[in-house]
Protein backbone atom coordinates (compact mmCIF):
# COMPACT_ATOMS: atom_id res chain seq x y z
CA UNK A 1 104.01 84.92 84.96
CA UNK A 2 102.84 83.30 88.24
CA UNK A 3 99.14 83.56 86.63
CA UNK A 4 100.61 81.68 83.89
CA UNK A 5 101.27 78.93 85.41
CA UNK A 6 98.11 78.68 87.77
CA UNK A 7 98.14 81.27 90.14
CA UNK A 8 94.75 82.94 91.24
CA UNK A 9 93.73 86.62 91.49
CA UNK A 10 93.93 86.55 94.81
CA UNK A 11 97.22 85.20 95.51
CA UNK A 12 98.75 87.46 92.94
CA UNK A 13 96.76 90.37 94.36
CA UNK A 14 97.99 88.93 98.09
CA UNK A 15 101.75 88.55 96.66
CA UNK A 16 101.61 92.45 95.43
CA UNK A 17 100.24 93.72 98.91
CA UNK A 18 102.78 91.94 101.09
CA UNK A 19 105.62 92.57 99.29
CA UNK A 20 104.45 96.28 98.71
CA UNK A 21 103.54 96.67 101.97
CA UNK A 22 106.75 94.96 103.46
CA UNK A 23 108.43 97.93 102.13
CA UNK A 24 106.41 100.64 102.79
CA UNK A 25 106.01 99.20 106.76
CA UNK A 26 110.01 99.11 106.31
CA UNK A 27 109.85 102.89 105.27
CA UNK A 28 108.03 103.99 107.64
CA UNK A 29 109.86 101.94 110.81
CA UNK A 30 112.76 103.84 109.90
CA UNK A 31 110.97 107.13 109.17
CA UNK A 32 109.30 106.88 112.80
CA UNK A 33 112.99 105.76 114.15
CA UNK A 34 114.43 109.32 112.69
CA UNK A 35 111.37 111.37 113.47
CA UNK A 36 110.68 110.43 117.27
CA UNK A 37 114.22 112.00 118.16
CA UNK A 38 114.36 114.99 115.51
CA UNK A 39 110.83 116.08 117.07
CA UNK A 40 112.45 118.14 119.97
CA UNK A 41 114.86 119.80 117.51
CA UNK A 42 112.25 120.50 115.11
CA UNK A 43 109.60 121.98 117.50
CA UNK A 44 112.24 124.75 118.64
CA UNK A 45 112.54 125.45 114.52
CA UNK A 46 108.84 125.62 113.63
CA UNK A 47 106.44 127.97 115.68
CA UNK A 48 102.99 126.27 116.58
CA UNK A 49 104.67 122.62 116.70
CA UNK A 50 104.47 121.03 119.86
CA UNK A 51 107.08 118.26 120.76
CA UNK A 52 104.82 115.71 120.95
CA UNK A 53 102.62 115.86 117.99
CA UNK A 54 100.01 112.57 118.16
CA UNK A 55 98.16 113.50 114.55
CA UNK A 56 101.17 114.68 112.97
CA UNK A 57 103.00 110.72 114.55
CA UNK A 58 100.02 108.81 113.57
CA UNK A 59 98.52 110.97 110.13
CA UNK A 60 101.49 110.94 108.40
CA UNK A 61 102.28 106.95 108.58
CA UNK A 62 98.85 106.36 107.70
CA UNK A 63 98.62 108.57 105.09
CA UNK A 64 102.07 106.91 103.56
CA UNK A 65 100.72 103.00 104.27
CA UNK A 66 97.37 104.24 102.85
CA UNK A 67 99.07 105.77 99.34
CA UNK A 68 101.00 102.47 99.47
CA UNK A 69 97.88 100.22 99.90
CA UNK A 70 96.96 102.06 96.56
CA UNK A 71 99.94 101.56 94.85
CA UNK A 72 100.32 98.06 94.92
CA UNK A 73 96.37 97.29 94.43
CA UNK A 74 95.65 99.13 91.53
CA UNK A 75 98.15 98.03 89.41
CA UNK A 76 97.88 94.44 90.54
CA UNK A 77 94.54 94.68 89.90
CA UNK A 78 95.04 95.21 86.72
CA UNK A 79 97.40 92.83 86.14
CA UNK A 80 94.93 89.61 86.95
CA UNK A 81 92.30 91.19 84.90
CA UNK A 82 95.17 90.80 81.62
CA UNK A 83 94.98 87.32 79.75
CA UNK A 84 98.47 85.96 80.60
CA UNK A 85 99.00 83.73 77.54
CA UNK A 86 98.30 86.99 75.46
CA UNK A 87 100.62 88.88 77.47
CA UNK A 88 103.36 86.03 77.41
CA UNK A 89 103.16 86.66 73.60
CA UNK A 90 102.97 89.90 73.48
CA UNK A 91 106.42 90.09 75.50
């Protein structure tokens, strides 16, 4: 729609990202929030965990923001690359 009316690729590609990655950061803060406190509990559960785990604190957001990064780029990519009058029609 927003191409529609004059948007470019890269403001509808921008759009995607930050509102994609507003909720993924959101995710995570609140993942991180419940995870820093579990950690000792867990650790005294799981044999070869150590309470403070830095790749396991700092892999798994990444790995999360970087599967997010993906899943608002691809299909916005896709999106600018569709004529929008066509797809106006089409809806």
């Amino acid at each position: 729609m927003r191409m529609a009316i004059g948007a470019s690729h890269g403001a509808v590609i921008g759009m995607v990202l930050r509102q994609g990655f507003a909720l993924a950061g959101l995710g995570v803060a609140f993942g991180m929030a419940v995870a820093i406190p579990a950690r000792g509990a867990l650790a005294a559960k799981l044999a070869g965990m150590a309470d403070a785990d830095p790749a396991s604190l700092v892999g798994a957001p990444a790995a999360v923001l970087l599967v997010a990064a993906l899943a608002c780029y691809l299909p916005a990519r896709r999106a600018v690359t569709m004529d929008p009058l066509s797809t106006l029609r089409h809806e």
